[in-house]
Protein backbone atom coordinates (compact mmCIF):
# COMPACT_ATOMS: atom_id res chain seq x y z
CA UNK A 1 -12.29 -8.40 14.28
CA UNK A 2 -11.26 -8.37 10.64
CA UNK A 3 -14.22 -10.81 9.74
CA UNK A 4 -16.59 -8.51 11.19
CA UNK A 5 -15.25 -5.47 9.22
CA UNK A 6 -15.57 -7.75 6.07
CA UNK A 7 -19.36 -9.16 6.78
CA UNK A 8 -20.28 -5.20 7.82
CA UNK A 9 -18.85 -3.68 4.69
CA UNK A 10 -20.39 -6.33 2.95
CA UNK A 11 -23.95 -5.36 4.42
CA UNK A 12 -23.27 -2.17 3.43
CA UNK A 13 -22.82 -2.67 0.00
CA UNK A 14 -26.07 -4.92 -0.45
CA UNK A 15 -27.47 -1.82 1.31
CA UNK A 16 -26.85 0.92 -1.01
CA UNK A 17 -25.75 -1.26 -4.13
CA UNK A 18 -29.23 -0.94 -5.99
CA UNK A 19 -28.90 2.62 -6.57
CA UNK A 20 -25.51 2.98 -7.07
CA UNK A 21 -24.72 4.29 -10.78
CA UNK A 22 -22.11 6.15 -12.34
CA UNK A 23 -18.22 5.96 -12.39
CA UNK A 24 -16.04 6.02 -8.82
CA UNK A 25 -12.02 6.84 -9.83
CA UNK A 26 -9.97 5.07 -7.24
CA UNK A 27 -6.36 5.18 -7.12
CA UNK A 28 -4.33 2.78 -5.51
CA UNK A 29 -0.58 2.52 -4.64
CA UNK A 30 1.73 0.02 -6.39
CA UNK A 31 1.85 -2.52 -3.65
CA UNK A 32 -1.95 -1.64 -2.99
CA UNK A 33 -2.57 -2.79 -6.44
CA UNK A 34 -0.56 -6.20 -6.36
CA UNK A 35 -2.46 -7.38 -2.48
CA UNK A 36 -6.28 -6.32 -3.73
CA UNK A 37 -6.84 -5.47 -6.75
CA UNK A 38 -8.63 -8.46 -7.98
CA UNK A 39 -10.77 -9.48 -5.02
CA UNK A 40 -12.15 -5.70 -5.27
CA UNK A 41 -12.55 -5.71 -9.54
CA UNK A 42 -14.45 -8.91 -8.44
CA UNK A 43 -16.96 -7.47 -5.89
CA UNK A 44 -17.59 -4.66 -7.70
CA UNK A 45 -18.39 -6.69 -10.74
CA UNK A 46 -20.71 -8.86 -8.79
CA UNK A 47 -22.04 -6.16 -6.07
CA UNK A 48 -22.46 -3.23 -7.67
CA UNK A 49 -23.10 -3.39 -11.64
CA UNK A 50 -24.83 -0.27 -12.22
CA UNK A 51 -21.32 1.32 -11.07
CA UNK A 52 -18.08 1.80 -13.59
CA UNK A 53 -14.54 1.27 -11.51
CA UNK A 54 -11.94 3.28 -12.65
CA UNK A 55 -8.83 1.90 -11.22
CA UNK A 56 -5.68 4.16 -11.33
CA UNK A 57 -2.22 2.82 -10.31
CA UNK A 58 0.59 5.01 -9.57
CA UNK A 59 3.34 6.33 -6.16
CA UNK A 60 1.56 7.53 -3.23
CA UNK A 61 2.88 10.77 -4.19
CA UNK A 62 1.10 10.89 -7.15
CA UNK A 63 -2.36 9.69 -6.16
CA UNK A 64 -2.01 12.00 -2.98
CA UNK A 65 -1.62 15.14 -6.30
CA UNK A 66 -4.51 13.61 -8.34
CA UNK A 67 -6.65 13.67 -5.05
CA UNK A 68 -6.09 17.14 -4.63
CA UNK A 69 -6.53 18.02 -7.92
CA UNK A 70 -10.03 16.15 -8.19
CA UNK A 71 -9.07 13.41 -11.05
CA UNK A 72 -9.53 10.82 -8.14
CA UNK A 73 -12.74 9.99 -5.85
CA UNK A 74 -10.95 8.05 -3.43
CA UNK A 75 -7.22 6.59 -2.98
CA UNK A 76 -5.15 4.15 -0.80
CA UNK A 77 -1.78 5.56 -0.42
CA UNK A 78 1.23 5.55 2.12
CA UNK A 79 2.39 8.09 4.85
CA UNK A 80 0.50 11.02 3.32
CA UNK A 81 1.06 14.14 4.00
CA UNK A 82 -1.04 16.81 6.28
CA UNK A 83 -3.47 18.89 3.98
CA UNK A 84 -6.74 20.77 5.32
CA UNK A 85 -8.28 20.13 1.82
CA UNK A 86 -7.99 16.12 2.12
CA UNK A 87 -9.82 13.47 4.81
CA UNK A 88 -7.01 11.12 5.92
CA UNK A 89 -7.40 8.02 7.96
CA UNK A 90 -4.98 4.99 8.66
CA UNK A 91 -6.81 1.50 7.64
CA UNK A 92 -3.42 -0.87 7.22
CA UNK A 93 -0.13 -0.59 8.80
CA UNK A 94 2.77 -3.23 7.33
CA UNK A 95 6.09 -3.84 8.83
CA UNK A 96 8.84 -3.45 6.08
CA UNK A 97 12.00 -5.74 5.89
CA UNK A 98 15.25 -5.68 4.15
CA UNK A 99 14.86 -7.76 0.81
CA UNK A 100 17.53 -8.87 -1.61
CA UNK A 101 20.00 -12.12 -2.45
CA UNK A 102 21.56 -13.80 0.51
CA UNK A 103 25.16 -12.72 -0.98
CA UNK A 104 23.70 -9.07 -0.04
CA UNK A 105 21.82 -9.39 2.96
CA UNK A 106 23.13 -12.33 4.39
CA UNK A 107 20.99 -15.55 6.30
CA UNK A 108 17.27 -15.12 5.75
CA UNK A 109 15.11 -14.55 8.82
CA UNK A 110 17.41 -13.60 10.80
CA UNK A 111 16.26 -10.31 12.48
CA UNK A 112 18.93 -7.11 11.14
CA UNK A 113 19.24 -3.93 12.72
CA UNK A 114 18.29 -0.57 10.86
CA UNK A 115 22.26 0.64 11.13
CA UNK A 116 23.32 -2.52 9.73
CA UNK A 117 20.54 -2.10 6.77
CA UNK A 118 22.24 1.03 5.79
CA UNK A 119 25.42 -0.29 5.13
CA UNK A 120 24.14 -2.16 2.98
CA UNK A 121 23.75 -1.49 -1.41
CA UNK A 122 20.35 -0.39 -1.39
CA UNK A 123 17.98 0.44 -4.06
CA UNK A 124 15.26 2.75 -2.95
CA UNK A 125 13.02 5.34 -4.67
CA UNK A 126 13.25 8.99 -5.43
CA UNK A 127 13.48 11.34 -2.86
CA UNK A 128 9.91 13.33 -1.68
CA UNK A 129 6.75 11.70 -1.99
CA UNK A 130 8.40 8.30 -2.76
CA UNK A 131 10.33 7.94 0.16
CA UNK A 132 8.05 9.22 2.51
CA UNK A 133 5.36 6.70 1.32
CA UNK A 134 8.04 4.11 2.40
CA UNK A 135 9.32 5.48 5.68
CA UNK A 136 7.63 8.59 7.55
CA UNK A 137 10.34 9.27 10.05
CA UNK A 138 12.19 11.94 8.27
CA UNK A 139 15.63 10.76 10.42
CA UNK A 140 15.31 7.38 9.17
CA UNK A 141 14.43 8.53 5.94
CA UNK A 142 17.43 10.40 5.32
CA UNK A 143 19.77 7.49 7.10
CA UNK A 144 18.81 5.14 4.40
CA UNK A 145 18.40 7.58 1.50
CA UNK A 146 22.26 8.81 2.45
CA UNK A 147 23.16 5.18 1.19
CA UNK A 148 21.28 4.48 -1.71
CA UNK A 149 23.29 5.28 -5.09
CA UNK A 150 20.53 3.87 -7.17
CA UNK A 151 16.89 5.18 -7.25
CA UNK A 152 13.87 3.60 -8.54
CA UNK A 153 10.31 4.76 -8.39
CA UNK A 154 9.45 1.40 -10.95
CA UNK A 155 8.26 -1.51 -9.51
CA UNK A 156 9.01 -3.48 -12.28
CA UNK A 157 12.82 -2.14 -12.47
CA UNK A 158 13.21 -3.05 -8.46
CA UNK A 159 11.59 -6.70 -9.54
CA UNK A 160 14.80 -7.06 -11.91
CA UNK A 161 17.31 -5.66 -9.82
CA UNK A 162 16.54 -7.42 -7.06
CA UNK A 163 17.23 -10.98 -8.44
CA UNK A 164 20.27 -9.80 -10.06
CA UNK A 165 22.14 -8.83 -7.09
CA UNK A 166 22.31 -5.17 -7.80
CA UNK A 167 21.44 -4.22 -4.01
CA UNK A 168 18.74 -4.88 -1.36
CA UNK A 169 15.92 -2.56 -0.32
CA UNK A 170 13.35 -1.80 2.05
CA UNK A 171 9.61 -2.69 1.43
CA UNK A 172 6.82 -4.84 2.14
CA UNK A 173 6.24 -8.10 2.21
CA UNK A 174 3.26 -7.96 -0.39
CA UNK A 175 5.51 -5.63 -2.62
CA UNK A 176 7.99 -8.46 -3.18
CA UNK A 177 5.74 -11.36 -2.13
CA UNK A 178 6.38 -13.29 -6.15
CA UNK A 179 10.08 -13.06 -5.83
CA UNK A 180 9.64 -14.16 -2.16
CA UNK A 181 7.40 -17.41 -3.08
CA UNK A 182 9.82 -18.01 -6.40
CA UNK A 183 13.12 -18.17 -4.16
CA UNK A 184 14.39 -15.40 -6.24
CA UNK A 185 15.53 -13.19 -2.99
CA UNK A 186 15.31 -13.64 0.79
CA UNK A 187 14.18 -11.22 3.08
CA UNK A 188 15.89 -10.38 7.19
CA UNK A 189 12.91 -8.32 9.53
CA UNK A 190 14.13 -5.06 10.58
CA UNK A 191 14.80 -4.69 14.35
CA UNK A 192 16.17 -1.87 16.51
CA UNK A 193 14.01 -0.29 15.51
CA UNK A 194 11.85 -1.83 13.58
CA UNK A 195 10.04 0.23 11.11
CA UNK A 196 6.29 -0.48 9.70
CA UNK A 197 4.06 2.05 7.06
CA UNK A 198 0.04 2.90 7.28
CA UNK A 199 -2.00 2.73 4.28
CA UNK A 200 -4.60 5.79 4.65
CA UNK A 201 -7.51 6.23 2.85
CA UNK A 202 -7.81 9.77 1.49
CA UNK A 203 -10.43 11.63 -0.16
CA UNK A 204 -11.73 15.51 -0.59
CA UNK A 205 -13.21 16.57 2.54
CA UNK A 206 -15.55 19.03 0.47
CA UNK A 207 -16.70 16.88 -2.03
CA UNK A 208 -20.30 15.42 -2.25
CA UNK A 209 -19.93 11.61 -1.26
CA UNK A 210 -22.92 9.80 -4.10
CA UNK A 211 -24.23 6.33 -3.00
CA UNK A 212 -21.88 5.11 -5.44
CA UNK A 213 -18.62 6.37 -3.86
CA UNK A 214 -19.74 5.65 -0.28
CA UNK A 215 -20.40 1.70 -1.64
CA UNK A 216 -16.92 1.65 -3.60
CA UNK A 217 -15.37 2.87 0.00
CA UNK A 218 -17.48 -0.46 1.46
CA UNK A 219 -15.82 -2.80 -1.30
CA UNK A 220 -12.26 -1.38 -0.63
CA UNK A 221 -12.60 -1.81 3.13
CA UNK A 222 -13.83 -5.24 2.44
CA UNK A 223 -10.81 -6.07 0.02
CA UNK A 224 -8.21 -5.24 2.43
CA UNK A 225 -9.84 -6.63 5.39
CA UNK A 226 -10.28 -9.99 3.64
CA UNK A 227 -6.79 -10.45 2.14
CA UNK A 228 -5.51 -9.60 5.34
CA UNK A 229 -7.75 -12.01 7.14
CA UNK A 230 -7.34 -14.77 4.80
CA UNK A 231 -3.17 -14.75 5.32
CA UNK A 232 -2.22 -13.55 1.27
CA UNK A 233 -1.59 -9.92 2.66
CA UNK A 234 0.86 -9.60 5.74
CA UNK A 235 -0.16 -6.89 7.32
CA UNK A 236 -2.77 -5.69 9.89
CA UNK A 237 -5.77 -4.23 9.98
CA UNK A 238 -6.83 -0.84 11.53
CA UNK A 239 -10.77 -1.64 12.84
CA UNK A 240 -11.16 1.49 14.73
CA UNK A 241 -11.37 4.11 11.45
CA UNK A 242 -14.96 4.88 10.90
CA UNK A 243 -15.00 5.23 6.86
């Protein structure tokens, strides 16, 4: 399924590619940015020269405000919210585990529960925009949120106060997969319930789609798809969105 959404959004692009000029600004969130942001620099380097990528990294939050307020083209952001003015559809959907030392959150692999998660220290962004790009369920939300002394909307911060023991937190496994692979934490899925997050791809519903957004769309479809396919991004794929 996921190699046929790669091979068809690769048609695509060789379909439209030759005419395709002009700068596309895409914004992508921080996670977004670490699982595919090379293999789509690369395609649109090789597929689709006569276009300029402007790639803008920032919280869901933010993109979802730069959307609105036209300094973005299209975007790749977590548990938007509902807005008349923006086209929103789900493409990925990741489940999130508890991440930290073992002294914090105890034998790796070993399925946790969400109340035992928030008795744990956690370290989790700002409230709003950040949180909800983490978590949708406002209940759950405001469970873990209750417990978390510490708030950090910086990736690079969490990546340092991970490793030092400061406190666990809740994320993906692509936002953490370095300090995974480098034995620097250990990560527990999260069971009853378990909780997951969909990456949506948003853009104005009014504005005029050129040849070269629609292709950028293509080469964003196919970079997900493909890192997800190939085992680097641990998520899955959402093959019924028509972008």
């Amino acid at each position: 399924m996921i190699l046929r959404t790669v091979e068809q959004a690769e048609l695509d692009v060789r379909t439209l590619s030759d005419e395709a000029t002009g700068t596309v600004n895409v914004g992508l969130a921080h996670s977004v940015m670490q699982a595919m942001a090379l293999p789509l620099m690369q395609s649109a380097r090789r597929d689709c020269p006569g276009v300029t990528l402007h790639l803008v990294e920032g919280l869901s939050g933010v993109l979802f405000d730069s959307l609105v307020a036209g300094r973005l083209d299209l975007a790749l952001v977590y548990n938007p919210p509902s807005d008349s003015r923006i086209e929103s559809r789900p493409v990925v959907e990741e489940d999130l585990i508890c991440v930290g030392t073992e002294e914090i959150v105890g034998p790796p692999g070993r399925p946790i529960s969400f109340a035992e998660v928030t008795e744990l220290p956690l370290l989790l962004p700002s409230q709003g925009y950040a949180t909800r790009a983490l978590i949708e369920n406002h209940a759950l939300r405001s469970k873990l949120q209750f417990r978390a002394p510490l708030q950090i909307d910086s990736l690079t911060a969490m990546d340092q106060a991970l490793p030092a023991g400061m406190g666990c937190s809740v994320l993906a496994h692509v936002t953490v997969r370095r300090l995974l692979a480098e034995g620097l934490v250990c990560s527990r899925p999260i069971v009853d319930p378990p909780i997951s997050r969909s990456l949506h791809f948003v853009m104005p519903r009014n504005k005029p789609q050129t040849r070269s957004i629609t292709v950028m769309r293509q080469l964003m479809l196919a970079a997900a798809a493909g890192e997800i396919a190939a085992g680097r991004w641990q998520a899955r794929f959402i093959d019924d969105t028509d972008l």
